[in-house]
Protein backbone atom coordinates (compact mmCIF):
# COMPACT_ATOMS: atom_id res chain seq x y z
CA UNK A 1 28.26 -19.00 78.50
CA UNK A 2 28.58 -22.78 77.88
CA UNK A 3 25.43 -24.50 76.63
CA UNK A 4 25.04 -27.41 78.49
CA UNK A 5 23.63 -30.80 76.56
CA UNK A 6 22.24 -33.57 78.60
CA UNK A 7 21.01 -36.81 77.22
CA UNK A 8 18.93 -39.02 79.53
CA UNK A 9 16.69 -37.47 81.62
CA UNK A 10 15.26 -40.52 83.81
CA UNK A 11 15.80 -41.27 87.77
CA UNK A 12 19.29 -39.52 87.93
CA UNK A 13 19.72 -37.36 84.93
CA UNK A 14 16.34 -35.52 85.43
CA UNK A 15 18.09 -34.02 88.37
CA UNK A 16 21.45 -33.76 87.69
CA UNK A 17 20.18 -31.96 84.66
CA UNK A 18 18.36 -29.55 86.74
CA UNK A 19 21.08 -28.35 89.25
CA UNK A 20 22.60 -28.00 86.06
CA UNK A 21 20.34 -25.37 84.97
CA UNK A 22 19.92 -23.74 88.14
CA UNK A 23 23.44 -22.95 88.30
CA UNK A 24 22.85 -21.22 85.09
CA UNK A 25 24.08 -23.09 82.22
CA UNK A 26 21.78 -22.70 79.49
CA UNK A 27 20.55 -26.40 78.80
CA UNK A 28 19.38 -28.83 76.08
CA UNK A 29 17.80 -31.92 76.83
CA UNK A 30 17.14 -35.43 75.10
CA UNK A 31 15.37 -38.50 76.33
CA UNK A 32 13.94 -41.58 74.77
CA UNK A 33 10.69 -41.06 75.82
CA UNK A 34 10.28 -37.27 75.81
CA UNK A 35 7.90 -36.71 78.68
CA UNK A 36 10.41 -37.60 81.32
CA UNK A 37 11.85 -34.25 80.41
CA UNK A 38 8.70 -32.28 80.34
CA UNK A 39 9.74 -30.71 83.67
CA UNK A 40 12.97 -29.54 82.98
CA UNK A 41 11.49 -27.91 79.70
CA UNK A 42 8.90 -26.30 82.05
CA UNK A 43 12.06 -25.34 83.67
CA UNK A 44 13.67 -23.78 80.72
CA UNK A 45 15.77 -26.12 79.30
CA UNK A 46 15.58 -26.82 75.27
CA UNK A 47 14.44 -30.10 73.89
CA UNK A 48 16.22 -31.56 71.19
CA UNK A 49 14.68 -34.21 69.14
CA UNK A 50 17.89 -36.81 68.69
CA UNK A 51 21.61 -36.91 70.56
CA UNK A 52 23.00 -35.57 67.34
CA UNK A 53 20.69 -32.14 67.75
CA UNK A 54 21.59 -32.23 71.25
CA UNK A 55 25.53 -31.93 70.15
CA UNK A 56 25.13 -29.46 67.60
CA UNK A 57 23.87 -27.03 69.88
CA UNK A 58 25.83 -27.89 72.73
CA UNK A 59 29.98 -27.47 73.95
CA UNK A 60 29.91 -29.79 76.64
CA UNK A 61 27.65 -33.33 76.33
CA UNK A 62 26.67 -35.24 79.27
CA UNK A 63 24.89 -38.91 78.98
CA UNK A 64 23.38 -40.98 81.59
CA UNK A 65 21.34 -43.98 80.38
CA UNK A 66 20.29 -47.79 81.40
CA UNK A 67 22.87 -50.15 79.44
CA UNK A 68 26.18 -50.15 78.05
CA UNK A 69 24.04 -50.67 74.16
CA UNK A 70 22.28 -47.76 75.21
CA UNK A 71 25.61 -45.42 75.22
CA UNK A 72 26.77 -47.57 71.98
CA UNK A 73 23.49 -46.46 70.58
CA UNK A 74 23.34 -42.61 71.09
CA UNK A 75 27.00 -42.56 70.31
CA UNK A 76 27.26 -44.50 67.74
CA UNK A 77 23.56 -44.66 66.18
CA UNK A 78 22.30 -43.46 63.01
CA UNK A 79 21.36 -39.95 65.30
CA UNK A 80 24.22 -40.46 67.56
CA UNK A 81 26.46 -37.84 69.15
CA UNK A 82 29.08 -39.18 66.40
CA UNK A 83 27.04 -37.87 63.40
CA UNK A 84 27.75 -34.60 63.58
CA UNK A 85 30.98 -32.64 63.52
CA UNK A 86 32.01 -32.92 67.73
CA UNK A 87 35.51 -30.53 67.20
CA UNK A 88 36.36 -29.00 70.56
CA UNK A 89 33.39 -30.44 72.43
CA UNK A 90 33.53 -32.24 75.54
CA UNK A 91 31.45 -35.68 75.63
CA UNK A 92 30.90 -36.82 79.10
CA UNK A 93 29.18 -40.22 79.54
CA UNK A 94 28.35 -40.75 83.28
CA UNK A 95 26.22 -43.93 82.82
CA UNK A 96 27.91 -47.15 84.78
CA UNK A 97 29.26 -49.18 81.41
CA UNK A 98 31.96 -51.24 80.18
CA UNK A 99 35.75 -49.78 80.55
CA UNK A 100 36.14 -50.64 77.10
CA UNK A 101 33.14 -48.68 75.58
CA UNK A 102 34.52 -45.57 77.35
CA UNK A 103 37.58 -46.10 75.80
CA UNK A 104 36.22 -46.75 72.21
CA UNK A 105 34.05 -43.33 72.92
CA UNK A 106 37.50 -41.61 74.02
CA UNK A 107 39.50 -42.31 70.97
CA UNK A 108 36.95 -41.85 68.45
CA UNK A 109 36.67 -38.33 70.26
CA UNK A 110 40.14 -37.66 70.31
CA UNK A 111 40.13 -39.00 66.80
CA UNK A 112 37.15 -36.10 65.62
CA UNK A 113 39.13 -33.29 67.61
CA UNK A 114 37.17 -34.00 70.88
CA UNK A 115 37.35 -34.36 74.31
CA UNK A 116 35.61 -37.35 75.68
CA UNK A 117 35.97 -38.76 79.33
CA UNK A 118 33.75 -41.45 81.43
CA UNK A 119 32.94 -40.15 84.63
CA UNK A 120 30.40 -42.52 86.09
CA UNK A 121 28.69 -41.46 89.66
CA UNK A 122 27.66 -42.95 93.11
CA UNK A 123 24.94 -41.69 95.42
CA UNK A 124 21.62 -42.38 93.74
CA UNK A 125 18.56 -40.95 93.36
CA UNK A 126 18.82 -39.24 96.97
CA UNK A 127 22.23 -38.07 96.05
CA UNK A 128 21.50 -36.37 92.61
CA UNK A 129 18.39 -34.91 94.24
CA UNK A 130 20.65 -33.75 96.84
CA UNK A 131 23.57 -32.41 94.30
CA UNK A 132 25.31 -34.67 96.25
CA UNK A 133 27.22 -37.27 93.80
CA UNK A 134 30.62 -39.03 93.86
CA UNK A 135 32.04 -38.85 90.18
CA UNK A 136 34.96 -41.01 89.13
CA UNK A 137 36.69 -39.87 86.16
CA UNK A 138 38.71 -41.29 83.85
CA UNK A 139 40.24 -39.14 81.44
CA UNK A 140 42.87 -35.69 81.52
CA UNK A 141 43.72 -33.53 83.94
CA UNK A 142 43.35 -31.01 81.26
CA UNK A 143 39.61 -31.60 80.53
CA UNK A 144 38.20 -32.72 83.88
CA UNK A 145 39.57 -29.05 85.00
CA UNK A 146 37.52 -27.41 81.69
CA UNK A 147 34.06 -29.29 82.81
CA UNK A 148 34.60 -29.14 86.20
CA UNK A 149 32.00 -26.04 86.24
CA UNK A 150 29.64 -28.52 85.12
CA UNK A 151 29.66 -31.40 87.18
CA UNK A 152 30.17 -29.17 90.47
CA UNK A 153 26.50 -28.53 90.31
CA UNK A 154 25.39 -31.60 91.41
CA UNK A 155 28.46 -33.54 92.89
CA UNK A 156 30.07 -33.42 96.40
CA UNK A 157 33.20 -34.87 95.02
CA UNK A 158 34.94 -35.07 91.63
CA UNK A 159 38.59 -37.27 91.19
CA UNK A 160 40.35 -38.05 88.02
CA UNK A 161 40.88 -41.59 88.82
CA UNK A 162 43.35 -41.97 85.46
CA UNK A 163 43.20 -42.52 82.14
CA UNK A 164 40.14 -43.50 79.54
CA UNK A 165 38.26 -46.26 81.62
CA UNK A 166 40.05 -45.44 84.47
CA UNK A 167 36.34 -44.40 85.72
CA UNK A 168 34.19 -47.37 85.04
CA UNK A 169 36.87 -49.38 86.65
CA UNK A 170 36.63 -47.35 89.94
CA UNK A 171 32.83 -47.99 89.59
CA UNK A 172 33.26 -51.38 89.73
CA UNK A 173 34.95 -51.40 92.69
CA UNK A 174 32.47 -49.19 94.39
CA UNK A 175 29.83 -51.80 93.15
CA UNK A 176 31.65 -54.84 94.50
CA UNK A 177 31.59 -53.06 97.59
CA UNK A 178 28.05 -52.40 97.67
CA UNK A 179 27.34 -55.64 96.93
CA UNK A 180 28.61 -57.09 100.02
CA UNK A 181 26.59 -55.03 101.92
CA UNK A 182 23.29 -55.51 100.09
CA UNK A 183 23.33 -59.08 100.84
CA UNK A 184 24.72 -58.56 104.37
CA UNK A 185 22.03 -56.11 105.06
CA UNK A 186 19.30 -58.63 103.44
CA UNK A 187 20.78 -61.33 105.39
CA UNK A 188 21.12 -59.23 108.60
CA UNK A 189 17.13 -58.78 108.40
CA UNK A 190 16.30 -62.30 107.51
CA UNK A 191 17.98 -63.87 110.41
CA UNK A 192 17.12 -61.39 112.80
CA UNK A 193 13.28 -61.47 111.89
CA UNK A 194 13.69 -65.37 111.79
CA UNK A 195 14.99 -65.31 115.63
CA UNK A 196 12.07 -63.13 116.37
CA UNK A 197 13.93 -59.74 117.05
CA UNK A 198 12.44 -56.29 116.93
CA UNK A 199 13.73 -55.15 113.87
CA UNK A 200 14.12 -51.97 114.38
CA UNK A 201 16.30 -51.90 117.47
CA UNK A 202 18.29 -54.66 115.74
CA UNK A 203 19.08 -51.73 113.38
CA UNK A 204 19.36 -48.89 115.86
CA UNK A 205 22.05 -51.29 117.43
CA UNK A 206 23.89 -52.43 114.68
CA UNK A 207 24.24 -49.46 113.04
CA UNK A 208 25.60 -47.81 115.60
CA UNK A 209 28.84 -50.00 115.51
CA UNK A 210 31.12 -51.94 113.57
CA UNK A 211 28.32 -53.00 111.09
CA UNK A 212 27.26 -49.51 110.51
CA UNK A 213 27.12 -48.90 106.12
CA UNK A 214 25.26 -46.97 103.74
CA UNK A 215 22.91 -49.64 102.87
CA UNK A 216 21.96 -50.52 106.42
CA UNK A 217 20.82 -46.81 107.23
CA UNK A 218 19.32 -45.91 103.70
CA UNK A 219 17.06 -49.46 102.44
CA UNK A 220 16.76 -51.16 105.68
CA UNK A 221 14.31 -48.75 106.74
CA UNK A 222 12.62 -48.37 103.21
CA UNK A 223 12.55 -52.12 103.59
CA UNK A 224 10.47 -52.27 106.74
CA UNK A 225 8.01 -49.62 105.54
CA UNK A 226 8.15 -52.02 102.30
CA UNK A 227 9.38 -49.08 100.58
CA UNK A 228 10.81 -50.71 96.98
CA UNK A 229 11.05 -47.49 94.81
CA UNK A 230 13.95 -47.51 92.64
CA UNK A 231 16.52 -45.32 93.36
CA UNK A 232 18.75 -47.61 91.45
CA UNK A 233 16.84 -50.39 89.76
CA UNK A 234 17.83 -53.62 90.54
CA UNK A 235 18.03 -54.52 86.93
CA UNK A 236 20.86 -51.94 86.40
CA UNK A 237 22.83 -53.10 89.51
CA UNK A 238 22.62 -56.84 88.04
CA UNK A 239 23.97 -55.40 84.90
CA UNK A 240 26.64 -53.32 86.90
CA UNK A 241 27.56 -56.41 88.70
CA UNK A 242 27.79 -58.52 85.62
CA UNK A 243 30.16 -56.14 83.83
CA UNK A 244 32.36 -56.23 86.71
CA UNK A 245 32.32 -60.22 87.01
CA UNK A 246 33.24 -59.83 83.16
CA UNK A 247 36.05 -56.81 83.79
CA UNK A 248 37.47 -59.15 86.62
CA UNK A 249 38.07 -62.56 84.51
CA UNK A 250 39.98 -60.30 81.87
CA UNK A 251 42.19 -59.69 84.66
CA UNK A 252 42.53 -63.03 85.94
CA UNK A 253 40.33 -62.46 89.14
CA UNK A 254 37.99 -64.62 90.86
CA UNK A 255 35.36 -62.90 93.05
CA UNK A 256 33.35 -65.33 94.84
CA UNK A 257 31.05 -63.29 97.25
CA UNK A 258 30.36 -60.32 93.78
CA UNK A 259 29.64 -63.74 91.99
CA UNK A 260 26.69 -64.62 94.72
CA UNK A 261 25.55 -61.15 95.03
CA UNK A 262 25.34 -61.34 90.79
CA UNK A 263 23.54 -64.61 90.82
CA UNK A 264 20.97 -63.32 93.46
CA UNK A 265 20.44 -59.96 91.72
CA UNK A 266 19.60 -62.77 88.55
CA UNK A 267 16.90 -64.43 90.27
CA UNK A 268 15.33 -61.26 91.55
CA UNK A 269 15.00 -59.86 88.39
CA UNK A 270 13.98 -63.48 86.46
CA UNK A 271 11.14 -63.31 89.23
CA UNK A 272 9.82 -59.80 87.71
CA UNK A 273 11.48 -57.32 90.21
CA UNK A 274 14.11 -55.75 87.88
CA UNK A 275 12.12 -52.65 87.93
CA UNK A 276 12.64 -51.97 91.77
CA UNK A 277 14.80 -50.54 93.83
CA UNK A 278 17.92 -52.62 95.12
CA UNK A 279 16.65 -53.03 98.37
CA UNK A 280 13.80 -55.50 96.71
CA UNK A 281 16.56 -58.33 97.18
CA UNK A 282 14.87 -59.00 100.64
CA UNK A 283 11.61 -60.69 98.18
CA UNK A 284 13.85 -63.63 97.69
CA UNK A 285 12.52 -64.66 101.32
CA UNK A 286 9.84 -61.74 102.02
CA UNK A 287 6.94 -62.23 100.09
């Protein structure tokens, strides 16, 4: 049976990590701050006091954390996953990051005898409580089919999108995308409160046509019961956003509207609100 290690156990990991373990996989868990994993424990999964523990007991790895220096950090740290011998193991890191940290993380695997692939995910905290999530994968066909067992558990789809960084890149597409319709739902409710509209038919109408998106049906409603939990922080999606600004001008690209969404995402979280949920972009003008 493959032993399962899973570092980062906050909003997402804390359930991915737990379909993980009902599926069977015996699992070992590390998180900064340790009671964020009490329940799994309760569950029976293993703690494991550092990353490097967590890969000496484990065959396959899995990390999702905040910040691209996070990864570099439990990778690369004094305790990393790095320190230890990592021959035949699989490192997965499924945290949104840079293109070329997964890469660094790939070759330094490949370089130990490892397999290491970036497989970053869309769907949220409703979508990894649901078992639910889109991966993107960059790495081999050859070790995405090995730890496919392992991501099935809480996925609804899984594609190999190419090589090392192949993954983040696809994430910053998805993220561009979502962008645009963050600020055009925002904007949808600002204008249509401002014109004195009943809100909610405005969104039983428009989201039954042409405007219809996943951002209209999920936070517009959290938004009207001023619902501003984080199932993705807004901090992380103004990081998310920033690395693909940054991936973008390497390639020559300029992305006007992803540049607005970035510099609104700034404010919100220079005004304290980098600890809610996306949705909380409507506090620019909703106080």
């Amino acid at each position: 049976m493959t032993t399962v290690g899973f570092i980062g156990t906050g909003v997402m990991g804390k359930s991915m990590a737990g379909h993980i373990l009902d599926a069977g996989f015996d699992v070992i868990v590390y998180n900064r701050t340790k009671k964020k994993a009490d329940s799994l424990v309760k569950r029976g999964a293993i703690w494991a006091d550092s990353p490097a523990l967590v890969t000496e007991k484990s065959d396959v790895i899995l990390s999702i954390v905040g910040f691209p220096k996070d990864v570099e950090t439990i990778y690369f740290g004094e305790r990393g996953v790095f320190s230890v011998d990592v021959t035949g193991k699989y490192l997965i890191d499924l945290t949104t990051s840079t293109p070329t940290l997964a890469q660094k993380i790939a070759q330094t695997a490949t370089d130990r005898g490892a397999h290491g692939m970036d497989a970053p995910v869309s769907g949220g905290d409703l979508g990894a409580q649901a078992g639910r999530l889109t991966v993107m994968v960059g790495g081999s066909s050859e070790d995405l089919k090995a730890v496919e067992p392992v991501l099935e558990p809480f996925s609804s789809a899984i594609t190999l999108q190419g090589g090392p960084g192949a993954g983040q890149h696809t994430k910053m597409a998805n993220q561009i995308m979502i962008a645009g319709t963050m600020t055009g739902m925002v904007e949808l409710l600002v204008y249509a409160k401002k014109a004195g509209l009943d809100l909610e038919k405005v969104l039983k109408t428009v989201g039954g046509g042409a405007a219809a998106n996943w951002s209209l049906s999920h936070y517009a409603p959290q938004i009207l019961k001023d619902d501003y939990s984080p199932g993705f922080f807004a901090k992380h999606f103004l990081k998310d956003l920033t690395i693909a600004l940054d991936e973008a001008k390497k390639m020559g690209l300029e992305l006007p509207a992803t540049q607005v969404a970035r510099d609104l995402y700034r404010q919100l979280v220079d005004e304290g609100y980098g600890m809610d949920g996306t949705q909380a972009l409507i506090k620019l003008w909703w106080q």
